[in-house]
N, C-alpha and C. Protein backbone atom coordinates (compact mmCIF):
# COMPACT_ATOMS: atom_id res chain seq x y z
N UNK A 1 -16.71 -8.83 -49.39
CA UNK A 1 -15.79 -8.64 -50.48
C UNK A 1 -15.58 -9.96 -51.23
N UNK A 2 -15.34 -11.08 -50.56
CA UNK A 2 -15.14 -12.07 -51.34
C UNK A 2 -16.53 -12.68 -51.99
N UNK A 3 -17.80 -12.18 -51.08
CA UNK A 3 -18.60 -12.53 -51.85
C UNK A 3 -19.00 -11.80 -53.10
N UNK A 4 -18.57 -10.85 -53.11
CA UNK A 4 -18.72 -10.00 -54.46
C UNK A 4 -17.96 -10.35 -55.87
N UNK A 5 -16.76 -11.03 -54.91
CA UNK A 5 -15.96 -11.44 -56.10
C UNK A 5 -16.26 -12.65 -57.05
N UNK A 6 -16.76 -13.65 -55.82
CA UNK A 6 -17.20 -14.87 -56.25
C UNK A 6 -18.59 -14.51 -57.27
N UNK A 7 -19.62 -13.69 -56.92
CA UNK A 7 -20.89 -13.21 -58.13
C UNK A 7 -20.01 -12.56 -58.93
N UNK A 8 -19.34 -11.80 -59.24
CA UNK A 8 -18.18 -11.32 -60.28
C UNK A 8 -17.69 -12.62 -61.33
N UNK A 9 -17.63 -13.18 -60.48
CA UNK A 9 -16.60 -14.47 -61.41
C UNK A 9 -17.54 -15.48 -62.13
N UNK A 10 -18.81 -15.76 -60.95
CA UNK A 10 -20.04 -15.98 -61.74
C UNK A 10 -20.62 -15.34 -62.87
N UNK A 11 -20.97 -14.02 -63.26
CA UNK A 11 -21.39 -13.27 -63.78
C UNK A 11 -20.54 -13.49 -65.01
N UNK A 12 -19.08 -13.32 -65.06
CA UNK A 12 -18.37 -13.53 -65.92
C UNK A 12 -18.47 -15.50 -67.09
N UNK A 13 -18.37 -15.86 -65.98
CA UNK A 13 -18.42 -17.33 -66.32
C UNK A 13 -19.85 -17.71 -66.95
N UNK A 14 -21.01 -17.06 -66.50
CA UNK A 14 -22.18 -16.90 -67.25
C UNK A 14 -22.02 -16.22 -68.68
N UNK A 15 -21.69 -15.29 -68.54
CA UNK A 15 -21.56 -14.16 -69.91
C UNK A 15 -20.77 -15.57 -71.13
N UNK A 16 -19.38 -15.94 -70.59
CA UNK A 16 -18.22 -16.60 -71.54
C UNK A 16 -19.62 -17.95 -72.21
N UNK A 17 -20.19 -18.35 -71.19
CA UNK A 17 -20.92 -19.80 -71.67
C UNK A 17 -22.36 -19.16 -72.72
N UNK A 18 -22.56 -17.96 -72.67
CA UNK A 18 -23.75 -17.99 -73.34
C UNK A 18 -23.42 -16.73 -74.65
N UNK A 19 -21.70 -16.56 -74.76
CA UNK A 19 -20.79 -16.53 -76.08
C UNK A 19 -20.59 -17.73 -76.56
N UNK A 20 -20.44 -18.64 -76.08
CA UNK A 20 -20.04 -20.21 -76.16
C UNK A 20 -21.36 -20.40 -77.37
N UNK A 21 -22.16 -20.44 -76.60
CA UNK A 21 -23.96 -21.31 -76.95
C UNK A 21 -24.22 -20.60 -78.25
N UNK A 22 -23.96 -18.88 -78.10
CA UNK A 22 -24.45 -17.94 -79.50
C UNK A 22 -23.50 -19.03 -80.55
N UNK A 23 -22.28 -18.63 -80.22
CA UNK A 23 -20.90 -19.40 -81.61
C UNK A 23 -20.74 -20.03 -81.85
N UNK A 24 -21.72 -21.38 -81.60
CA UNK A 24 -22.20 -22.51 -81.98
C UNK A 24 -22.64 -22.27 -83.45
N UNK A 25 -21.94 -23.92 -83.89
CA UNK A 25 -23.08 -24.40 -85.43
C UNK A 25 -24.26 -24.21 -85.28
N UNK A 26 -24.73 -24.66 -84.31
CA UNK A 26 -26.13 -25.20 -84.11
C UNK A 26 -27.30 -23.49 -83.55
N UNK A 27 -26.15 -22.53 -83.19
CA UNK A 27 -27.16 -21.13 -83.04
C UNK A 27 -27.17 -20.63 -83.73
N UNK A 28 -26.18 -20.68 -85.19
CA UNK A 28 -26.67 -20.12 -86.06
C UNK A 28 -27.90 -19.98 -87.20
N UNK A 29 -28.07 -21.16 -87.23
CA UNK A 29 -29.56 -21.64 -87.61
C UNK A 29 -30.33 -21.82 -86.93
N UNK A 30 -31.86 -20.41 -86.74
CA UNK A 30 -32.53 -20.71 -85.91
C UNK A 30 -33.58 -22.04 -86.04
N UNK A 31 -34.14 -23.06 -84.94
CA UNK A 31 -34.70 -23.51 -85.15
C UNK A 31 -36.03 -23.66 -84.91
N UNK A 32 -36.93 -24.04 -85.53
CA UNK A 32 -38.54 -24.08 -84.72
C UNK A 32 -38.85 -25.36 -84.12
N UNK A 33 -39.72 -25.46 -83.03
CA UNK A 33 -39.82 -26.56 -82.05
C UNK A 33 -40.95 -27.46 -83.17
N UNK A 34 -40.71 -29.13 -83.32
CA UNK A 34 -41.83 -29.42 -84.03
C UNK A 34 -43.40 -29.33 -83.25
N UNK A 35 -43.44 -29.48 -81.71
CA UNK A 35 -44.58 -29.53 -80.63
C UNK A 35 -44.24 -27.99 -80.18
N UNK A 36 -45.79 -28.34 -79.33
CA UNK A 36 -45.77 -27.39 -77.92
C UNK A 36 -44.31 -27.30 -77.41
N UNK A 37 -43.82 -26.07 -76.67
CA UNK A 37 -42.55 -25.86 -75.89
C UNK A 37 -42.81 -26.56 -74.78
N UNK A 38 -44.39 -26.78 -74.37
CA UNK A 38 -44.77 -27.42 -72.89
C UNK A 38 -46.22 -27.94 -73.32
N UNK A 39 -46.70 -29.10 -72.17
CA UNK A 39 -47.77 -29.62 -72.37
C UNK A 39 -48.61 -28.93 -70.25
N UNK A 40 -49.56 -29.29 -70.49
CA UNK A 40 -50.42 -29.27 -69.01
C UNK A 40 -50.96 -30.27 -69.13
N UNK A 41 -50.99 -30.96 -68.07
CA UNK A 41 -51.71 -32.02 -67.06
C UNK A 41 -53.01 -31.37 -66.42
N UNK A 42 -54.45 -31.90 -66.78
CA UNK A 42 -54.96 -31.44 -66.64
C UNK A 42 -55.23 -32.38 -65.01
N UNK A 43 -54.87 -33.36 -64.51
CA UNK A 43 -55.49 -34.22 -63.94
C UNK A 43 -54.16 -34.55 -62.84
N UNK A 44 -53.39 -33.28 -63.08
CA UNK A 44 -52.16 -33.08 -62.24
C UNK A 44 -52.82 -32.97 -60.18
N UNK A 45 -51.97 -33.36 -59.40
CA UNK A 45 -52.45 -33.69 -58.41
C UNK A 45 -51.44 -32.90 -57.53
N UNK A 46 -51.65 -32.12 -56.85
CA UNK A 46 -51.04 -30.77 -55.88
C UNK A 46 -50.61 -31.39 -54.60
N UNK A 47 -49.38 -31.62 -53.95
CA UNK A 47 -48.97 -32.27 -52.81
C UNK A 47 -50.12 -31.42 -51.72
N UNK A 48 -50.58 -32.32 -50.61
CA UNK A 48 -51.37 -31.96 -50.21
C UNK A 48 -50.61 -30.64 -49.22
N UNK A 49 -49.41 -30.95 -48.70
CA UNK A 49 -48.99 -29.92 -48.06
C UNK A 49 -48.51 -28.59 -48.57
N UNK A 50 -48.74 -28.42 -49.74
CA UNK A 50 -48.96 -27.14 -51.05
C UNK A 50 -50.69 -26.77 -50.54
N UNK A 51 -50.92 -27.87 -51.06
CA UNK A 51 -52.50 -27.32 -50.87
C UNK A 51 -53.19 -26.31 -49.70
N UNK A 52 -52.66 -27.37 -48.32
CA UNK A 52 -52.21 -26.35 -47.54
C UNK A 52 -51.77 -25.24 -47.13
N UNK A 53 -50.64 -25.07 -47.59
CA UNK A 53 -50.08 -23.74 -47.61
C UNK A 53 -50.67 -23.08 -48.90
N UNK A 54 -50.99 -23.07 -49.32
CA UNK A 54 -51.87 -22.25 -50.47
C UNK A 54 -53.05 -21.90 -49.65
N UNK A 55 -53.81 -22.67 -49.25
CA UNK A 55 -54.94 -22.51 -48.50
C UNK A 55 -54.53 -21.28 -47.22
N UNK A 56 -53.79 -21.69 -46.25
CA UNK A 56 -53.05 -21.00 -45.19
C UNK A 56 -52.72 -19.29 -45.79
N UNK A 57 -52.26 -19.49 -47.14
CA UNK A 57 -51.85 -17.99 -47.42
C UNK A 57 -52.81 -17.42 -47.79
N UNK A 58 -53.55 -17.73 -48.69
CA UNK A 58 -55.32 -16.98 -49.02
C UNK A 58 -55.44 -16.56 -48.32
N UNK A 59 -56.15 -17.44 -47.42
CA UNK A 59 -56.79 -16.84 -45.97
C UNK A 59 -56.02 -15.57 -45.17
N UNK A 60 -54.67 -16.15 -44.89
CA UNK A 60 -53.90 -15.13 -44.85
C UNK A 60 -54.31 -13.38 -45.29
N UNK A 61 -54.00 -13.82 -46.52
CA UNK A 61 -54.41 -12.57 -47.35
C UNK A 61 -55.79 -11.86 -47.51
N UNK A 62 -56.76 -12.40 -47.52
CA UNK A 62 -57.74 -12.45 -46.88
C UNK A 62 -58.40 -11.42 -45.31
N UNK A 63 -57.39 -11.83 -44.75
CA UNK A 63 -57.47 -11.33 -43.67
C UNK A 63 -56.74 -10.31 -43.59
N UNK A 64 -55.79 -10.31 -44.01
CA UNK A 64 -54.83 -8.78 -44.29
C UNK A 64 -55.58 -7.84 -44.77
N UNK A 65 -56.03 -8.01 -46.19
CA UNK A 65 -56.58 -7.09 -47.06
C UNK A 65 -57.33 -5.83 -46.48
N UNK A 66 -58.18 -5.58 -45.20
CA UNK A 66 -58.78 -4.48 -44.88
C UNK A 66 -57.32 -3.39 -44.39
N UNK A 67 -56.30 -4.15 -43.99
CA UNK A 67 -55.08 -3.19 -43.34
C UNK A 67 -54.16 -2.52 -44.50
N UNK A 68 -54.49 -3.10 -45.50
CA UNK A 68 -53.84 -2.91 -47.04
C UNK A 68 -54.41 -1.57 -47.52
N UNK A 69 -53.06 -0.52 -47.90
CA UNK A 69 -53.52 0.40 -48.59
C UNK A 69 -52.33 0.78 -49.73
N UNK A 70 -53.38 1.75 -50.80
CA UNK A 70 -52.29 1.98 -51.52
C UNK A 70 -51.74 3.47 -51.31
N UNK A 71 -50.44 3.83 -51.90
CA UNK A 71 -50.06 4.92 -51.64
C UNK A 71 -50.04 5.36 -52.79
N UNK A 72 -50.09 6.78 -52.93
CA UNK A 72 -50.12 7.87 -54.15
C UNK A 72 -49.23 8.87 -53.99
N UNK A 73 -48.37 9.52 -54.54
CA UNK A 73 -47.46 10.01 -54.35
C UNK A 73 -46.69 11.49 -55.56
N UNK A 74 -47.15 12.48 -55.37
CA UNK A 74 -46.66 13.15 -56.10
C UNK A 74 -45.33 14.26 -56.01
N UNK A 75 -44.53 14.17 -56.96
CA UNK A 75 -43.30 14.88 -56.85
C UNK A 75 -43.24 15.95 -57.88
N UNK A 76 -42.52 17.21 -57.07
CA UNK A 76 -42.31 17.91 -58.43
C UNK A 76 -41.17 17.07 -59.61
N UNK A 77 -41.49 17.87 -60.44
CA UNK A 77 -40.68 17.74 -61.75
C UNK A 77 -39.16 18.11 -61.57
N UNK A 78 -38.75 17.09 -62.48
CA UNK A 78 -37.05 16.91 -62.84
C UNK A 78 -37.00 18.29 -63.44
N UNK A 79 -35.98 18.85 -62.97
CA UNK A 79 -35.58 19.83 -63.99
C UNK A 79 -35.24 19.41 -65.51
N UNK A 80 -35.74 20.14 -66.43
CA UNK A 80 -36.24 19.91 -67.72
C UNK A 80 -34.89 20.48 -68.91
N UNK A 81 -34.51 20.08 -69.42
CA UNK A 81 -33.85 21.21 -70.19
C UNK A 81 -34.38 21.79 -71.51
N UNK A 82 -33.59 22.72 -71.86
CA UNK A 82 -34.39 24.05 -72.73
C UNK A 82 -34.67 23.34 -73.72
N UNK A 83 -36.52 23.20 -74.03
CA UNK A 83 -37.10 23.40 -75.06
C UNK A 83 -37.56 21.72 -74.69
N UNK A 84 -37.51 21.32 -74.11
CA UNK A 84 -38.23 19.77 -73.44
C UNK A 84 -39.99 19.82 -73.13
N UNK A 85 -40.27 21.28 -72.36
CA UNK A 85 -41.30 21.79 -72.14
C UNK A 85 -41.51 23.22 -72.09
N UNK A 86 -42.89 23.77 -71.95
CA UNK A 86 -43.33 25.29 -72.33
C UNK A 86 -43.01 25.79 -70.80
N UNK A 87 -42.28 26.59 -70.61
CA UNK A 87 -42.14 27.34 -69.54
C UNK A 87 -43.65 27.50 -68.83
N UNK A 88 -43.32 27.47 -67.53
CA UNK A 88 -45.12 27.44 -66.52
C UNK A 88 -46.02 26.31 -66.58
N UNK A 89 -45.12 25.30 -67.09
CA UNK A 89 -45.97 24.10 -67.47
C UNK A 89 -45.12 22.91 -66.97
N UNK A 90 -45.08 22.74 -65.19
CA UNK A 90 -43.97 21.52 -64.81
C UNK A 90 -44.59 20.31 -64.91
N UNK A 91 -44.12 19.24 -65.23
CA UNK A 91 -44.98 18.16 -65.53
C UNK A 91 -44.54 17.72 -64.02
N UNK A 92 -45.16 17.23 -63.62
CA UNK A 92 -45.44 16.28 -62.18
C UNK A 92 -44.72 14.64 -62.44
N UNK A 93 -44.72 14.23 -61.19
CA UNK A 93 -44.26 13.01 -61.64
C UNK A 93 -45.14 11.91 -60.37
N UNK A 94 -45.13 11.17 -60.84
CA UNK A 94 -46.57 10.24 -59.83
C UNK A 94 -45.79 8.38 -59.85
N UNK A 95 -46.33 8.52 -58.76
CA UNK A 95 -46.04 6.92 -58.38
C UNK A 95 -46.62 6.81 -57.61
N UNK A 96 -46.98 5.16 -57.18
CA UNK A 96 -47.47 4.94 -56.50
C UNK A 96 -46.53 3.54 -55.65
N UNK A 97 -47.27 2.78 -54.54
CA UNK A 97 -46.76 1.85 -53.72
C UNK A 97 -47.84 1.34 -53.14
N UNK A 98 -47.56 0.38 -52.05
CA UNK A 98 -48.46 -0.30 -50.63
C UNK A 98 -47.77 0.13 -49.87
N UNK A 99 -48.53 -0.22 -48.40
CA UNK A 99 -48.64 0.08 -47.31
C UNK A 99 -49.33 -0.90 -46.15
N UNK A 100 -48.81 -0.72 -45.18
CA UNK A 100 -50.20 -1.36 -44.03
C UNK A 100 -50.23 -0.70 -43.32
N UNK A 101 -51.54 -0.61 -42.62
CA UNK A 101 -52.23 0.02 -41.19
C UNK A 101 -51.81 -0.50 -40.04
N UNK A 102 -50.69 0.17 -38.90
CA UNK A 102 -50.16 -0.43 -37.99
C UNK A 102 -50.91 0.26 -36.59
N UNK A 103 -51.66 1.27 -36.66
CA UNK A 103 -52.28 1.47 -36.03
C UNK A 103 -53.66 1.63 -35.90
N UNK A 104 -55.11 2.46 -35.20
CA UNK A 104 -56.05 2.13 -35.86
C UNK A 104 -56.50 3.60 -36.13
N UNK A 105 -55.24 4.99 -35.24
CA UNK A 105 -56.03 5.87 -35.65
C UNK A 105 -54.70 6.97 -36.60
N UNK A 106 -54.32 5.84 -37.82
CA UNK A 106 -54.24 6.64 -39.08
C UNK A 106 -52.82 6.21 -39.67
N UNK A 107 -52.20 5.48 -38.65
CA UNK A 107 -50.45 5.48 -38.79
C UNK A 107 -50.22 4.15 -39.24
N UNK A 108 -49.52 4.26 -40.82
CA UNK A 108 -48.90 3.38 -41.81
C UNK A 108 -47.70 3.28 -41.90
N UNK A 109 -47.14 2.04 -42.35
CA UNK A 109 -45.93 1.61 -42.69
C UNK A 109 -45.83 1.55 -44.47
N UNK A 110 -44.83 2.29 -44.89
CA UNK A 110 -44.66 1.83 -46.41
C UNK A 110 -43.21 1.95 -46.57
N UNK A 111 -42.96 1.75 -47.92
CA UNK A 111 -41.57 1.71 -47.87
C UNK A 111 -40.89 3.45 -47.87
N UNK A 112 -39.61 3.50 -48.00
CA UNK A 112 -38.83 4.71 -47.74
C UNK A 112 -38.92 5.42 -49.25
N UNK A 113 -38.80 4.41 -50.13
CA UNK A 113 -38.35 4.63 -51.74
C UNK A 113 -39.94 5.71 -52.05
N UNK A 114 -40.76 5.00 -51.57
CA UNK A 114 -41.82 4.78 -51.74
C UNK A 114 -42.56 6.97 -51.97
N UNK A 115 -41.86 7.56 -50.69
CA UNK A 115 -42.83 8.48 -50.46
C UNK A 115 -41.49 9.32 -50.44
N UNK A 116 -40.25 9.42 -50.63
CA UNK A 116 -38.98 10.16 -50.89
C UNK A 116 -39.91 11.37 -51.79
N UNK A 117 -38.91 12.62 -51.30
CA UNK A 117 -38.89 13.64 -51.89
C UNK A 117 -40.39 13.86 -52.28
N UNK A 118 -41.54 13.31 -51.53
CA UNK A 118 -43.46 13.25 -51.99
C UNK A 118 -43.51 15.68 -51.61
N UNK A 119 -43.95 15.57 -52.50
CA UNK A 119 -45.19 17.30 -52.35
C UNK A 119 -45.92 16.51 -51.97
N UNK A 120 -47.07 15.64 -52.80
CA UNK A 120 -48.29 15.34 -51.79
C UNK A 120 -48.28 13.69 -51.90
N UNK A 121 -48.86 13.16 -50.47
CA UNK A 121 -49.14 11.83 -50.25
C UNK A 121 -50.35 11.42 -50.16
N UNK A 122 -50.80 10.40 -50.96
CA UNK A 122 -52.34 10.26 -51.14
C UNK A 122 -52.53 8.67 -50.41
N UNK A 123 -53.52 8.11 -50.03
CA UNK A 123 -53.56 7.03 -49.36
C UNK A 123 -54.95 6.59 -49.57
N UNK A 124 -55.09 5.28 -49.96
CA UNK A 124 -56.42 4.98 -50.50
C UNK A 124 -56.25 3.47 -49.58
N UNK A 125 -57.34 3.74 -49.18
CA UNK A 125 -57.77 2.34 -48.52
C UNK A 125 -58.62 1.19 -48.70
N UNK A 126 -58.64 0.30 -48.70
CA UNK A 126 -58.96 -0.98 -49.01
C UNK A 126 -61.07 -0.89 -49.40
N UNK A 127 -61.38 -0.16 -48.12
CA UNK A 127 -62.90 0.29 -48.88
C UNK A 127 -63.21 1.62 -50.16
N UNK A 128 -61.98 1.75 -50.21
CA UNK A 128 -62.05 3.02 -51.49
C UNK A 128 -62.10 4.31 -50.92
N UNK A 129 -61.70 5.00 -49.63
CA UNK A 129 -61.16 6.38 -48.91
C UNK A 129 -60.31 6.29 -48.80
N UNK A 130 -60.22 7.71 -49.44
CA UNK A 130 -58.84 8.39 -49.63
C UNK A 130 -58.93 9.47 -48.38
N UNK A 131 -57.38 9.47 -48.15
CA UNK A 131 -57.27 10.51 -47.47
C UNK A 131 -55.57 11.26 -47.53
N UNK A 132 -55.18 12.30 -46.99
CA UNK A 132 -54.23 12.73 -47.26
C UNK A 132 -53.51 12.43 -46.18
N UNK A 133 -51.55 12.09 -46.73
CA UNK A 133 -50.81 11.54 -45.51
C UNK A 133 -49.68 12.30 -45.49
N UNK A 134 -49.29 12.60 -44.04
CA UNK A 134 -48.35 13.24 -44.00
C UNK A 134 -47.35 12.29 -43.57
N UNK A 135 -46.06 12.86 -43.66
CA UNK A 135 -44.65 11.79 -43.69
C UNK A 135 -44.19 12.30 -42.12
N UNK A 136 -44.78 11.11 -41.14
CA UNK A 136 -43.96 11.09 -39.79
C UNK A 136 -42.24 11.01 -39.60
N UNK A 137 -42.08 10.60 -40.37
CA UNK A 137 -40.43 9.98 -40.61
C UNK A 137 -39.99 8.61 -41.55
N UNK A 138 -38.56 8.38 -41.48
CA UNK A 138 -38.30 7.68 -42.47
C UNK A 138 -36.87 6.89 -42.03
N UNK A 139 -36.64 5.75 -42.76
CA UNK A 139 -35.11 5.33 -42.42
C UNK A 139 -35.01 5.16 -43.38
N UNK A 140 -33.65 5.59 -44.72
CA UNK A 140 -33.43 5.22 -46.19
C UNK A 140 -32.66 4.03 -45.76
N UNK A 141 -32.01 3.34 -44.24
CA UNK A 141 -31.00 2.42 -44.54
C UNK A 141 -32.07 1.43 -44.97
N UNK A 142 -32.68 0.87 -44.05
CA UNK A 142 -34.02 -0.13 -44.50
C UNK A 142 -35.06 0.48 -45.09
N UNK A 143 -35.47 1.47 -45.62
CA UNK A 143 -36.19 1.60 -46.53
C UNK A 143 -37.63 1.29 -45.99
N UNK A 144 -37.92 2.05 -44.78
CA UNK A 144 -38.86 2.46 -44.36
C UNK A 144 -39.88 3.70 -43.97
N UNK A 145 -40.44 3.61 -44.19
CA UNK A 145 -41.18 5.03 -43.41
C UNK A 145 -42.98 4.90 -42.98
N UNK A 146 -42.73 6.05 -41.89
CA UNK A 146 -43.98 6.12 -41.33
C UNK A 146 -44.95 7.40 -41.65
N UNK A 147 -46.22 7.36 -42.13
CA UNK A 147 -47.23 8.00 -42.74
C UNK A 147 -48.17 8.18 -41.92
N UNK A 148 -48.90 8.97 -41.47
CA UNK A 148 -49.84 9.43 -40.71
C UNK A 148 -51.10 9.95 -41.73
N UNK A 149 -52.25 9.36 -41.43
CA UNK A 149 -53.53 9.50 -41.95
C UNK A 149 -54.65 10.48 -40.64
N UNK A 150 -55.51 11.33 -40.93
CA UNK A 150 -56.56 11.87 -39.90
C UNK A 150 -57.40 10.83 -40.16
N UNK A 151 -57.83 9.85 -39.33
CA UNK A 151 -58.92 8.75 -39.43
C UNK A 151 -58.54 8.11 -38.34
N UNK A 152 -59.75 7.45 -37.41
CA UNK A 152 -59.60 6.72 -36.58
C UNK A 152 -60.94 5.47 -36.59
N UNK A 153 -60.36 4.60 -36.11
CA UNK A 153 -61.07 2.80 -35.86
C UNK A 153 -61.00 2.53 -37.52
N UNK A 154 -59.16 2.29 -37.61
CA UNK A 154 -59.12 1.46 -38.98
C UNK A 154 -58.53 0.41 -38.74
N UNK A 155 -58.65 -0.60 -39.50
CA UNK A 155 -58.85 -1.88 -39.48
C UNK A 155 -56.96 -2.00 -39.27
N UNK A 156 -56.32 -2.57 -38.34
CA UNK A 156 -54.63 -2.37 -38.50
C UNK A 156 -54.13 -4.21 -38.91
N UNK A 157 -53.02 -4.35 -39.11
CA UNK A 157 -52.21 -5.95 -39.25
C UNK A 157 -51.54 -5.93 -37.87
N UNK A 158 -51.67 -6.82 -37.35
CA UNK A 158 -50.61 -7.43 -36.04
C UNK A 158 -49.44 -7.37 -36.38
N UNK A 159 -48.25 -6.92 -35.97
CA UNK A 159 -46.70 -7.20 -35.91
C UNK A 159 -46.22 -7.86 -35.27
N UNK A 160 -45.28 -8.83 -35.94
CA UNK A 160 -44.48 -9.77 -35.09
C UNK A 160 -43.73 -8.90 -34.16
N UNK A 161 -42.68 -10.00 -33.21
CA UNK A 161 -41.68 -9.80 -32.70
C UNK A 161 -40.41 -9.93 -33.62
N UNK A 162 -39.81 -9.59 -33.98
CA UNK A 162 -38.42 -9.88 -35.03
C UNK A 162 -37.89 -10.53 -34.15
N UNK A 163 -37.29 -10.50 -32.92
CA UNK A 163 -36.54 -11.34 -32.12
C UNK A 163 -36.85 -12.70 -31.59
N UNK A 164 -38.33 -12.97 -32.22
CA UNK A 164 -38.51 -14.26 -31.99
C UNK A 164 -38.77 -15.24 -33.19
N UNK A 165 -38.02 -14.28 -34.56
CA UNK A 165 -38.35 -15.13 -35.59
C UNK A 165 -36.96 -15.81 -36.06
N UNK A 166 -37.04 -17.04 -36.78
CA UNK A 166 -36.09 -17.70 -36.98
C UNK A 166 -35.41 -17.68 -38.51
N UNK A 167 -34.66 -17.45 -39.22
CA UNK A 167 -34.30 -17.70 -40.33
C UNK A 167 -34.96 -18.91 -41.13
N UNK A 168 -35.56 -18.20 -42.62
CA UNK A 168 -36.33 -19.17 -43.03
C UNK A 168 -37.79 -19.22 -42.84
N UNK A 169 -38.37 -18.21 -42.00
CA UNK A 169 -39.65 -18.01 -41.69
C UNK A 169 -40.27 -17.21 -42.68
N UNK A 170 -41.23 -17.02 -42.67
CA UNK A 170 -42.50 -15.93 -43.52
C UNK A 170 -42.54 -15.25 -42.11
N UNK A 171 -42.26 -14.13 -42.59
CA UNK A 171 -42.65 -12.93 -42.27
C UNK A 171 -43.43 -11.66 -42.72
């Protein structure tokens, strides 16, 4: 509660300063920059421990990528009101998301938002097969859910322990 109040009071105190900045002399006349807004360094030099961790996450990713899939997701239609569309004609509604392979014979993690209220779940995988997924279950508090694919010896991601990770970590 009090932290809500304190972003409240922020939010406010933002809004008053950038009434302030508009009601200025100086905003009423727009001005043009005489240069570039910015220049690049072409010969700019990357702390090596960036470099590192840049390097570290590629690879990373890299190595993820076969457990990576996308999700497809179709819902019926919003109810429409009269004269929006031709009767017998529901328009569909489609989204999509990610996912990872937590197991190897078919069972994904994606989010909850992700596959809510799905007619059909489509799942495309990192070599380009598709297959159809059914919704094992779900938690809306964290915004998870589990998807089941018919396929087996797929490529899965390792899961941490949560209880052995520290605040401040990549996870």
């Amino acid at each position: 509660e009090e932290w809500q109040m304190s972003r409240h009071l922020n939010q406010i105190f933002m809004a008053l300063m950038l009434c302030a900045a508009l009601a200025s002399p100086a905003a009423a006349q727009p001005t043009n920059p005489s240069g570039p807004l910015w220049t690049e360094s072409s010969n700019a030099k990357m702390p090596a421990d960036i470099a590192r961790l840049n390097d570290h996450m590629n690879n990373l990713a890299e190595k993820l990528k076969p457990a990576l899939v996308q999700v497809r997701v179709r819902r019926a239609a919003e109810a429409q009101t009269e004269g929006e569309q031709q009767p017998g004609t529901p328009e569909e509604r489609r989204t999509s998301g990610s996912g990872v392979l937590i197991r190897s014979d078919g069972y994904l993690v994606t989010n909850e938002h992700v596959v809510a209220e799905a007619d059909r779940i489509q799942v495309k995988l990192a070599d380009g097969r598709r297959f159809e997924g059914r919704l094992v279950g779900k938690d809306e508090r964290v915004d998870l859910a589990l998807v089941k694919i018919e396929a087996t010896g797929l490529p899965v991601a390792a899961l941490g322990d949560s209880n052995r990770i520290r605040v401040g970590e990549f996870v």
